[in-house]
Protein backbone atom coordinates (compact mmCIF):
# COMPACT_ATOMS: atom_id res chain seq x y z
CA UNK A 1 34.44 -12.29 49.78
CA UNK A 2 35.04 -14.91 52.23
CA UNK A 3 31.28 -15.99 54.38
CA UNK A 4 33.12 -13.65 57.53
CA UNK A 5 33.55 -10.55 55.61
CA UNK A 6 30.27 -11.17 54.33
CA UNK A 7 28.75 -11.87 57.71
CA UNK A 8 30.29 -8.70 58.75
CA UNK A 9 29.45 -6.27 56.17
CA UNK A 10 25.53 -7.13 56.45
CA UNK A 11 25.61 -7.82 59.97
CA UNK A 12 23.87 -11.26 59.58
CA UNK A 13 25.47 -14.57 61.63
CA UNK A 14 27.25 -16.70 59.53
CA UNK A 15 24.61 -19.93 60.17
CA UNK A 16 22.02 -17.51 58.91
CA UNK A 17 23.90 -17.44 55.26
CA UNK A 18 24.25 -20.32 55.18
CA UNK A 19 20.78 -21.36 55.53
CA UNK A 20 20.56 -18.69 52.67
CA UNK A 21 22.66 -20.70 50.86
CA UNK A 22 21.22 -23.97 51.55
CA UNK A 23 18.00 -22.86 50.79
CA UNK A 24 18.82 -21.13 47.47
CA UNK A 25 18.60 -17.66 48.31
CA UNK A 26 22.61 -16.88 47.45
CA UNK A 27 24.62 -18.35 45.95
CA UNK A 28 28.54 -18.95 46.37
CA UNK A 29 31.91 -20.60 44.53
CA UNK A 30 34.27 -22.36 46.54
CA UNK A 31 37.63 -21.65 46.31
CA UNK A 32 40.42 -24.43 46.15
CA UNK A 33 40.73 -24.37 50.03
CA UNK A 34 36.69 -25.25 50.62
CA UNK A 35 35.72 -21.70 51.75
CA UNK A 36 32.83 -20.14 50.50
CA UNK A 37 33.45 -17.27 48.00
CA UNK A 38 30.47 -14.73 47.49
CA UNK A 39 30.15 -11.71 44.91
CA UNK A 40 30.26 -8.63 46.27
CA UNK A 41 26.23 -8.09 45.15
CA UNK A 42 25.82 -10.44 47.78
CA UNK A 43 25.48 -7.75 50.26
CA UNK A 44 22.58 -6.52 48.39
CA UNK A 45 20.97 -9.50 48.23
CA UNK A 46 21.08 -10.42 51.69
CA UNK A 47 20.38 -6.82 52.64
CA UNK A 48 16.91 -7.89 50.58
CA UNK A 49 16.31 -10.92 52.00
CA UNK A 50 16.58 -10.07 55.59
CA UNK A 51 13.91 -7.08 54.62
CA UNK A 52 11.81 -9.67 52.41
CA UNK A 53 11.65 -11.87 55.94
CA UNK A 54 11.05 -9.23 58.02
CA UNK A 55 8.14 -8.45 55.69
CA UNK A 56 7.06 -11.92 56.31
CA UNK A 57 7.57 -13.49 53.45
CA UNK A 58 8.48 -17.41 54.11
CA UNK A 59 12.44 -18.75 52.87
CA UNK A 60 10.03 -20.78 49.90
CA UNK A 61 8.38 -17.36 48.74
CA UNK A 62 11.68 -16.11 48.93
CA UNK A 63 12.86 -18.55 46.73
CA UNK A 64 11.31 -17.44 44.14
CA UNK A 65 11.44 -14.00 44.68
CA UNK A 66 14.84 -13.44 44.98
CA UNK A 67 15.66 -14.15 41.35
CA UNK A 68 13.00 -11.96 40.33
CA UNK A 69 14.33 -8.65 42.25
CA UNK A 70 17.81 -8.99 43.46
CA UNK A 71 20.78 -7.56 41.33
CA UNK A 72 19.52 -6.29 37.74
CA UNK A 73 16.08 -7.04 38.78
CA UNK A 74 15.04 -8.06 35.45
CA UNK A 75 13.28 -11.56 36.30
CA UNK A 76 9.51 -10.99 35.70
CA UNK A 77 7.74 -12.85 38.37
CA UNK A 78 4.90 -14.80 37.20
CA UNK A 79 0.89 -13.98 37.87
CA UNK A 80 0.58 -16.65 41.19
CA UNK A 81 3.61 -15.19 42.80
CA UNK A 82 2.56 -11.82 42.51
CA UNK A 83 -0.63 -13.29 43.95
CA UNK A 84 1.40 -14.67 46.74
CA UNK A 85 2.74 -11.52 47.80
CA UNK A 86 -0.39 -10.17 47.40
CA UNK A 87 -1.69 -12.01 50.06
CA UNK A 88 1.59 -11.64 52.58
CA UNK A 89 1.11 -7.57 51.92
CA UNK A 90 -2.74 -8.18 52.51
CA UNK A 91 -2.46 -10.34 55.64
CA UNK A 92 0.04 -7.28 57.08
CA UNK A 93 -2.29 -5.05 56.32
CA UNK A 94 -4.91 -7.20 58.43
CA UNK A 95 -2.62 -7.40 60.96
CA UNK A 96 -2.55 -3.66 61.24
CA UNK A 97 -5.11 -2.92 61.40
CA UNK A 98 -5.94 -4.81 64.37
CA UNK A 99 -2.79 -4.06 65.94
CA UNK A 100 -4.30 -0.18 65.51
CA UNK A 101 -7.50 -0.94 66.60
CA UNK A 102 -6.31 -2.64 69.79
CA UNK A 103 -3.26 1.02 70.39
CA UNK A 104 -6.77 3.18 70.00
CA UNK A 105 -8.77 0.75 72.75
CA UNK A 106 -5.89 1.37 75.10
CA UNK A 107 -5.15 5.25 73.73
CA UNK A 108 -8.95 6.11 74.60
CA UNK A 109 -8.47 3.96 77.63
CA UNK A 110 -5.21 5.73 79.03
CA UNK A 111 -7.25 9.13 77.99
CA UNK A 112 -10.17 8.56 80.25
CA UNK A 113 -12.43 8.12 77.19
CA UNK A 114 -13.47 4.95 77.24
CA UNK A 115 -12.82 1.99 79.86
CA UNK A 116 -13.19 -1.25 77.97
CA UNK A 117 -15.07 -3.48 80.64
CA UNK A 118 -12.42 -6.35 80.45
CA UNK A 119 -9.47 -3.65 81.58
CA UNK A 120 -11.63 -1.49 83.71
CA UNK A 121 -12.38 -4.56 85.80
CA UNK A 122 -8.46 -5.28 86.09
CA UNK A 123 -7.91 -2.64 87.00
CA UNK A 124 -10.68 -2.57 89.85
CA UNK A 125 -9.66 -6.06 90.39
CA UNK A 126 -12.85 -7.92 90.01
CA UNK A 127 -11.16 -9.90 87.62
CA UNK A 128 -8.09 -10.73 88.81
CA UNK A 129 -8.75 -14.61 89.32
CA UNK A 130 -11.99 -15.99 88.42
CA UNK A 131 -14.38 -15.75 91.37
CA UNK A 132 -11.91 -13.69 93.16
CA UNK A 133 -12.77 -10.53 95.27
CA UNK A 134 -9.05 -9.89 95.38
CA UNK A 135 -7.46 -6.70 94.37
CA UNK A 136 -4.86 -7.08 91.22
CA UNK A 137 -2.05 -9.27 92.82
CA UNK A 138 -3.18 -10.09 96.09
CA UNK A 139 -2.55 -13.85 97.14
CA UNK A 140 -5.65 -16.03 97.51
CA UNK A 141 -5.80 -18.58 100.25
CA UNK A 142 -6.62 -21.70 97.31
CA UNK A 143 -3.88 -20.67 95.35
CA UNK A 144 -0.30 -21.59 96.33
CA UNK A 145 2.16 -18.73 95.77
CA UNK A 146 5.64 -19.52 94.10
CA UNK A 147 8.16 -17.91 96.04
């Protein structure tokens, strides 16, 4: 399948396969014209890679990834990859949990059950501008205003 078809079965821009390409992550023939030629397991693979990135895996970790789980999957990665991943799944799992932490500041906050002193006095506007009496988006005198 020509790097079009392939662009439009997976639904990823042709400059992003490339870069797959360039950076080892698929691989194509050429056929006696110059275009690219890919198998039609390529679909899979990029279907993995875009998943892997999302994820948050880098293109390098991919590289050596890749081999190890697209098509038969049979590649058996060695210990410090699997330590590698480790860490991206660990460092997600960080981020979560502050990203939850932060959705149950504003849930009990939007609930009445707690007012975090840094929104409550936003939303009072004592702390709109530093030294400012101002209510939330009221123009100070000092300040020029961008029209």
């Amino acid at each position: 399948m020509r790097i079009g078809e392939l662009s439009t079965a997976t639904g990823v821009s042709t400059r992003a396969l490339r870069y797959y390409e360039h950076e080892g992550l698929i691989r194509s023939s050429r056929r006696p014209n110059g275009y690219r030629d890919y198998d039609p397991d390529a679909v899979e693979t990029v279907a993995l890679i875009q998943d892997l990135f999302a994820a948050g895996l880098s293109s390098g970790l991919l590289r050596d990834v890749v081999p190890c789980v697209a098509g038969d999957g049979t590649g058996l990665p060695p210990a410090d990859l699997l330590a590698r991943v480790e860490q991206v799944r660990d460092d997600l799992l960080e981020k979560e949990r502050r990203f939850r932490a932060r959705r149950e500041t504003l849930d009990d906050y939007l609930s009445g059950r707690r007012r975090p002193a840094r929104i409550a006095a936003l939303v009072d506007g004592d702390a709109c501008l530093p030294g400012s009496d101002a209510s939330p988006g009221a123009a100070r005198e000092d300040v020029p205003v961008r029209s």
